[in-house]
Protein backbone atom coordinates (compact mmCIF):
# COMPACT_ATOMS: atom_id res chain seq x y z
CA UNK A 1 -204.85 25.21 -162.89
CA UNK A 2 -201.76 23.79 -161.06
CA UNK A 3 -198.67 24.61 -161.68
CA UNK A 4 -195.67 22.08 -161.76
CA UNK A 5 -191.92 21.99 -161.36
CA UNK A 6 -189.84 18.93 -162.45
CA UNK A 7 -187.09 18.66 -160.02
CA UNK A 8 -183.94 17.63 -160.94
CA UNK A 9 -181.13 18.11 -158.24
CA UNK A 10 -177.68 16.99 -158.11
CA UNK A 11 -177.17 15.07 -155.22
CA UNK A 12 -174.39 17.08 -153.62
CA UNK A 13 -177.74 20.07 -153.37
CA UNK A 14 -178.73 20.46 -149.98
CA UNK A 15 -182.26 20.25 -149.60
CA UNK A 16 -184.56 22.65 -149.05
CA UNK A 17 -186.28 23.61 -145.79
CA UNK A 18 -189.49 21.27 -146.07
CA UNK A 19 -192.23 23.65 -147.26
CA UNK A 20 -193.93 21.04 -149.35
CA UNK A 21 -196.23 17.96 -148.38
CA UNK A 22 -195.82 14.58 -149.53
CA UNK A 23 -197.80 11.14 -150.00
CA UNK A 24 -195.63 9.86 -147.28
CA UNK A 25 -196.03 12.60 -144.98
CA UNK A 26 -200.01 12.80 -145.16
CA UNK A 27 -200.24 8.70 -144.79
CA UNK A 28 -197.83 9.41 -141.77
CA UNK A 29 -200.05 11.68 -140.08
CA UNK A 30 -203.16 9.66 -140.88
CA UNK A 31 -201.05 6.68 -139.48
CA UNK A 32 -199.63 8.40 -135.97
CA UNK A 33 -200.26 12.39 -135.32
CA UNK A 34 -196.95 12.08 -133.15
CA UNK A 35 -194.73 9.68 -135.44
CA UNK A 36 -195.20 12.49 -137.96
CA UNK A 37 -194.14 15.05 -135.36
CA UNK A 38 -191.11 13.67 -134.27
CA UNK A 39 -190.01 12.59 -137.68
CA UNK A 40 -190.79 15.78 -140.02
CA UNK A 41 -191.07 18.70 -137.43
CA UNK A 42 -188.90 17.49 -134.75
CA UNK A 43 -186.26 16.05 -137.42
CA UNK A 44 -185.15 13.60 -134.27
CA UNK A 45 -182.56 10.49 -135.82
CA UNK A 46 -184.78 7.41 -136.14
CA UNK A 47 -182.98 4.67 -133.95
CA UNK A 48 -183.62 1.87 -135.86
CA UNK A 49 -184.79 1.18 -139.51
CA UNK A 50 -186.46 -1.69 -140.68
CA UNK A 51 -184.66 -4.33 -142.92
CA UNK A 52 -187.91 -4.84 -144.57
CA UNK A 53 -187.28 -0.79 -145.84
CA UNK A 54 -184.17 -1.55 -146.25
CA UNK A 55 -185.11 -4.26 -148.96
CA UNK A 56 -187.60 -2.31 -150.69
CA UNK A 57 -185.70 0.90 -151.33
CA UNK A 58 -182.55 -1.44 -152.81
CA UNK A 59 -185.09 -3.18 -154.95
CA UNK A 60 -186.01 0.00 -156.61
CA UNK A 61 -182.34 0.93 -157.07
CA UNK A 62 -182.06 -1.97 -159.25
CA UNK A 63 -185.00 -1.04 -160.90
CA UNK A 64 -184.10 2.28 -161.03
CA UNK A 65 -180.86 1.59 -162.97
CA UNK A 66 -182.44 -0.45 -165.47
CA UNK A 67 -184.71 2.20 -166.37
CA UNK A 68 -181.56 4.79 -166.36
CA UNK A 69 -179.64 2.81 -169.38
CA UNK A 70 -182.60 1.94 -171.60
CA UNK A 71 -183.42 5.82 -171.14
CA UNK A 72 -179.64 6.77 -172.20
CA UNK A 73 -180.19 4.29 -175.27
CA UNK A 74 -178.26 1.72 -173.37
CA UNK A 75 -178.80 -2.33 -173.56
CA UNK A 76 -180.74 -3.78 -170.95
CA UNK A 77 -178.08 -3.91 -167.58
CA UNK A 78 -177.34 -7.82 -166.60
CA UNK A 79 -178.85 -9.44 -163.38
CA UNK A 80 -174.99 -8.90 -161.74
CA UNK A 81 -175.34 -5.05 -162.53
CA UNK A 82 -178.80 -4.64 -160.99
CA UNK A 83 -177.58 -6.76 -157.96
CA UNK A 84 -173.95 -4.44 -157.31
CA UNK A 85 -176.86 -1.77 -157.47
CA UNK A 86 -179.40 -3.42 -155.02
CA UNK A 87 -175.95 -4.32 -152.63
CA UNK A 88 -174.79 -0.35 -153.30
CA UNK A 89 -178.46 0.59 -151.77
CA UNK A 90 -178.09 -1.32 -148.79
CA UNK A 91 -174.41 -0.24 -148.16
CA UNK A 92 -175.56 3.07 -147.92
CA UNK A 93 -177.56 2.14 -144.43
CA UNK A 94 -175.65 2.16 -141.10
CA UNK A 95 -175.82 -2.09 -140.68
CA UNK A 96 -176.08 -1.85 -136.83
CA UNK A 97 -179.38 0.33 -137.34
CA UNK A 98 -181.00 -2.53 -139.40
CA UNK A 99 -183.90 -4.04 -137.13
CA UNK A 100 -184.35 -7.66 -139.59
CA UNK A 101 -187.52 -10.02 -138.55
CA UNK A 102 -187.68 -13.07 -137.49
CA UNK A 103 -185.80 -15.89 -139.54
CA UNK A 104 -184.59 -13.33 -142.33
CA UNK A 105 -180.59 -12.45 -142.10
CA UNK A 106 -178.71 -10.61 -144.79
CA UNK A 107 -178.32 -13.66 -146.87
CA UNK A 108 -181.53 -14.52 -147.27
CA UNK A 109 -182.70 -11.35 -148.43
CA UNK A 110 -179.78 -11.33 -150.89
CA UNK A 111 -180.81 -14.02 -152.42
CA UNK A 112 -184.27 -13.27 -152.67
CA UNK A 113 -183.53 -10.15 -154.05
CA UNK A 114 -181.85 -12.20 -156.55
CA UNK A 115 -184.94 -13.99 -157.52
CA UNK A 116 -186.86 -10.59 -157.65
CA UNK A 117 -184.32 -9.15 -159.96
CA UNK A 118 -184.55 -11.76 -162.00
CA UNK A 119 -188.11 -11.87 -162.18
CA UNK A 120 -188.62 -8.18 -162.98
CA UNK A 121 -185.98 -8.41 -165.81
CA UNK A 122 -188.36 -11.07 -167.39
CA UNK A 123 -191.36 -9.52 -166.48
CA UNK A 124 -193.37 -6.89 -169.68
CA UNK A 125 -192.56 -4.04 -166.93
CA UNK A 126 -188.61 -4.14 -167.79
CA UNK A 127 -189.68 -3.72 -171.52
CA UNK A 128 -191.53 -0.49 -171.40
CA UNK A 129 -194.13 0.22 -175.08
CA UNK A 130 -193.52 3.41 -175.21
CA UNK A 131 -190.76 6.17 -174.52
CA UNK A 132 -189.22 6.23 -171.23
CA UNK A 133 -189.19 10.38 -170.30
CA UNK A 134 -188.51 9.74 -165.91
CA UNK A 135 -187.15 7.75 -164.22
CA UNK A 136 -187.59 8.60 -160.03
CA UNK A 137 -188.66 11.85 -161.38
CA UNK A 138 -189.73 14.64 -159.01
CA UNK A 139 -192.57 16.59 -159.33
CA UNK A 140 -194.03 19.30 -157.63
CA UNK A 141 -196.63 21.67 -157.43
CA UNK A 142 -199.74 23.35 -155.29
CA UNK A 143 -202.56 21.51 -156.07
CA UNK A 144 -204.82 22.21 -152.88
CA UNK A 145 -204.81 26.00 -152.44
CA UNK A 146 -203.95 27.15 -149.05
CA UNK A 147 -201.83 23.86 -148.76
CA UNK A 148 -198.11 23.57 -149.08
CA UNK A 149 -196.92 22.19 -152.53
CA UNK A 150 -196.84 18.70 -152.92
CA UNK A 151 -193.76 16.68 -153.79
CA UNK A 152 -193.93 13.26 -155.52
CA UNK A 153 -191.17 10.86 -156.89
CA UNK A 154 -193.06 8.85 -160.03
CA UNK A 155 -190.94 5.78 -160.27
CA UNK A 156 -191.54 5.40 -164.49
CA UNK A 157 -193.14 7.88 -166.63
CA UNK A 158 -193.35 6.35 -170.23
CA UNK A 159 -195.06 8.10 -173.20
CA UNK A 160 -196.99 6.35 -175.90
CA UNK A 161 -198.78 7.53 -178.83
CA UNK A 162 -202.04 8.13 -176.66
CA UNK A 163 -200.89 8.03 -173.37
CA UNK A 164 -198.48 8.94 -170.35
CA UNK A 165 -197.91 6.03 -168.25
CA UNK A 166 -197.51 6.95 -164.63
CA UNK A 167 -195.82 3.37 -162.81
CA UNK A 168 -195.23 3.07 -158.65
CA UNK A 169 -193.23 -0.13 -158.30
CA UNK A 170 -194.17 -1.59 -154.89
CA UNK A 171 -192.33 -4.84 -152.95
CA UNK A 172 -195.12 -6.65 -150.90
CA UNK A 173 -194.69 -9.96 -149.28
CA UNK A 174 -197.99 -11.50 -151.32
CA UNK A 175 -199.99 -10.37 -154.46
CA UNK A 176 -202.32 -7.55 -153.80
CA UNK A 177 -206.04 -7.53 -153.95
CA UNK A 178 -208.02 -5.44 -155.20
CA UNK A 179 -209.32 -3.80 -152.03
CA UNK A 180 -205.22 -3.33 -151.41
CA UNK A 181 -205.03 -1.37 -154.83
CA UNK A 182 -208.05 0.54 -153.59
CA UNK A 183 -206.68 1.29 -149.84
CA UNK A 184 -203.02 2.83 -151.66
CA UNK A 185 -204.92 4.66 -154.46
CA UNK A 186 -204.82 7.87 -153.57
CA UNK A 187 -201.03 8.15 -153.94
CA UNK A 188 -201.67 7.51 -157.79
CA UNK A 189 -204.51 9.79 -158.14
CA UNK A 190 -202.20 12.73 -156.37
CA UNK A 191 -199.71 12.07 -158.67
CA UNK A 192 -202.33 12.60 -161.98
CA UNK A 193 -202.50 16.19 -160.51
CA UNK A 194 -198.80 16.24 -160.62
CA UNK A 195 -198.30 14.95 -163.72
CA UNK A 196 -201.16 15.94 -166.15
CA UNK A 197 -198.91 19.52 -167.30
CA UNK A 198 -196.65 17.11 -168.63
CA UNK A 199 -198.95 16.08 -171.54
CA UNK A 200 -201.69 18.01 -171.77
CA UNK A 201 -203.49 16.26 -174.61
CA UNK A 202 -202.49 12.61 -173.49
CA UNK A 203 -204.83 10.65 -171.28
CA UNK A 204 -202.97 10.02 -168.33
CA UNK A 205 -202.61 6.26 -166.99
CA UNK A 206 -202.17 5.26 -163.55
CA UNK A 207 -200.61 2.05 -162.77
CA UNK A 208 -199.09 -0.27 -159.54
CA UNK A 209 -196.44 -2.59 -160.51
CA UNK A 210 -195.93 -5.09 -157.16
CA UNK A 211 -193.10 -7.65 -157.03
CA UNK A 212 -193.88 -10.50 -154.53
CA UNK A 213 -191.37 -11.54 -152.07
CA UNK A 214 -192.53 -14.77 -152.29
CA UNK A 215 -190.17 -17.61 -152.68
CA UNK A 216 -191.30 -17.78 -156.48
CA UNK A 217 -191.76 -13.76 -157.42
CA UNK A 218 -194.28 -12.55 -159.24
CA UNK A 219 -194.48 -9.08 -161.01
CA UNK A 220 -198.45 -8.11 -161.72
CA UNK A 221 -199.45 -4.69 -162.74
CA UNK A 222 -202.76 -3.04 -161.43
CA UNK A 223 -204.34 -0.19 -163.14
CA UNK A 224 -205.79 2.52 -160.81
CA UNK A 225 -208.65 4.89 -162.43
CA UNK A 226 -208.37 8.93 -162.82
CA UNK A 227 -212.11 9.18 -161.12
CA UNK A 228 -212.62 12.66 -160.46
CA UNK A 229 -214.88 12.09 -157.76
CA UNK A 230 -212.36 10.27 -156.04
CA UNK A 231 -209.29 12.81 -156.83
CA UNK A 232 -211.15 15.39 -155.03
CA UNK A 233 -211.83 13.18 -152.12
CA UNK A 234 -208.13 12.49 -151.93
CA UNK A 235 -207.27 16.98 -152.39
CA UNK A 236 -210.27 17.16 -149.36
CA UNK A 237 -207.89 14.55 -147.03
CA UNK A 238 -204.67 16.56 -148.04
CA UNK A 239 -206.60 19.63 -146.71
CA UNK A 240 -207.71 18.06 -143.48
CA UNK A 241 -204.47 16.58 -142.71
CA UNK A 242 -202.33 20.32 -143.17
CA UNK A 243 -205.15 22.01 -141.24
CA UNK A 244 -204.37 19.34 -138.22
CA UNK A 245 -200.95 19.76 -138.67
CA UNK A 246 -201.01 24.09 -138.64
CA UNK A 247 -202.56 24.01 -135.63
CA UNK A 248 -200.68 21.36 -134.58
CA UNK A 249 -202.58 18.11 -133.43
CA UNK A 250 -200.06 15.87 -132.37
CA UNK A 251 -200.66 12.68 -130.55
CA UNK A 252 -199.87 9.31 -130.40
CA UNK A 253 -202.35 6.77 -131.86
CA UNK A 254 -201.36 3.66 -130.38
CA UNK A 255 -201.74 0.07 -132.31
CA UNK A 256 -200.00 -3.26 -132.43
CA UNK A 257 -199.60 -1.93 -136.54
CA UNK A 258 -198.40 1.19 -135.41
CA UNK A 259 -196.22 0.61 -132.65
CA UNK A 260 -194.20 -2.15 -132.89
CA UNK A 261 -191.58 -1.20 -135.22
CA UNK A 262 -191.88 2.41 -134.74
CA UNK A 263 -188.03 3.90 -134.51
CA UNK A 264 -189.41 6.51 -132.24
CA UNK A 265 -190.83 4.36 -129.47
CA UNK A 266 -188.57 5.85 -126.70
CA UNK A 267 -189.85 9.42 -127.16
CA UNK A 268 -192.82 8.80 -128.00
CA UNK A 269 -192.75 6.77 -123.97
CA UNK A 270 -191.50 10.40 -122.44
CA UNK A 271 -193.68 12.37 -124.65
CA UNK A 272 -196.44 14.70 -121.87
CA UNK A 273 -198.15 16.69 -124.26
């Protein structure tokens, strides 16, 4: 059986030497061999960052903040308090490094973040059944053996009478499909091995919440199921990816997807193998 740490570090901690695997890393390598090389072995300063990450990562600092006060017993924060947060988030980013897309400035983000904000507070997702026991909670644990631990961040755990809820809020620019729910499965069913210590007897629940960046938002939860079958295949491409990275397959994978807002683009051009 696994074994798993909750992680709970100030933020002042350094971190750790990067012995541990996560989601992000493994869809990294699967993505580009040598983007993963240069970014978690190499540790080289991306050049640019995109505004659509940018956006994203503010958006669940709002989020994040209305999950903090209802979890210290607190009213529900205002739309202005999630927004100071969401404008805090994107502070904390070095402006000139912010690579935006075409026809989308600051100020129209802003104010579509506005609208998101806005439609999450009214959304069933800001009103959890249940009681809220993490919020951006780390976990971590060895759940392949002979592969590093693996680190997640769960975005919402809630507890109910029956259940844990496990909830990754997601931005995307449309409503997802259900082939999309499908493809980004596997970071769900990693986290159920991260997570099911934390309740032994519960039934553990796996769940996407997206938020549209459409010009009305939308907020719609999809449920993701704890198929065994499909866990394993998910520990099996863990394994593949670490043994590729110990013996250390690195190489670009070119792709119009891949490539064009890469931040490493100029070493990857000087990169000889």
């Amino acid at each position: 059986m696994s074994t798993v740490t909750v992680l709970r570090q100030s933020p002042a901690t350094k971190p750790p030497p990067r012995d541990y695997l996560s989601y992000s890393a493994v869809s990294t390598y699967q993505r580009c061999p040598l983007q993963y090389f240069f970014r978690y072995v190499a540790g080289l300063p991306e050049a640019t960052v995109s505004a659509n990450l940018v956006f994203g990562s503010s958006i669940h600092r709002g989020a994040e903040h209305h999950y903090r006060e209802l979890l210290a017993g607190c009213e529900p924060p205002t739309l202005d308090a999630l927004l100071g947060e969401f404008n805090a988030a994107w502070q904390s980013y070095n402006p000139a490094a912010i690579r935006f897309g075409k026809g989308k400035g600051r100020e129209e983000l802003a104010s579509l973040a506005q609208r998101m904000l806005a439609a999450f507070q009214a959304s069933d997702l800001a009103r959890p059944q249940g009681t809220i026991i993490g919020v951006e909670e780390e976990l971590r644990g060895q759940i392949v053996p002979g592969c590093p631990d693996l680190l997640g961040r769960i975005d919402l755990i809630v507890e109910t009478r029956r259940e844990l809820e496990i909830t990754d809020l997601k931005t995307a620019h449309s409503r997802w499909s259900r082939g999309q729910v499908e493809e980004s499965a596997g970071q769900l069913l990693l986290y159920h091995e991260l997570a099911r210590g934390l309740a032994p007897r519960k039934a553990l629940r796996l769940r996407f919440a997206v938020l549209t960046k459409t010009k009305q938002p939308t907020l719609d939860v999809h449920e993701v199921a704890s198929d065994r079958r499909q866990i394993d295949r998910m520990k099996r491409i863990v394994e593949r990816v670490w043994r590729a990275i110990s013996n250390r397959h690195f190489y670009p994978a070119p792709s119009a997807a891949n490539c064009s807002g890469c931040p490493f683009r100029a070493p990857c051009r000087g990169w000889r193998g």
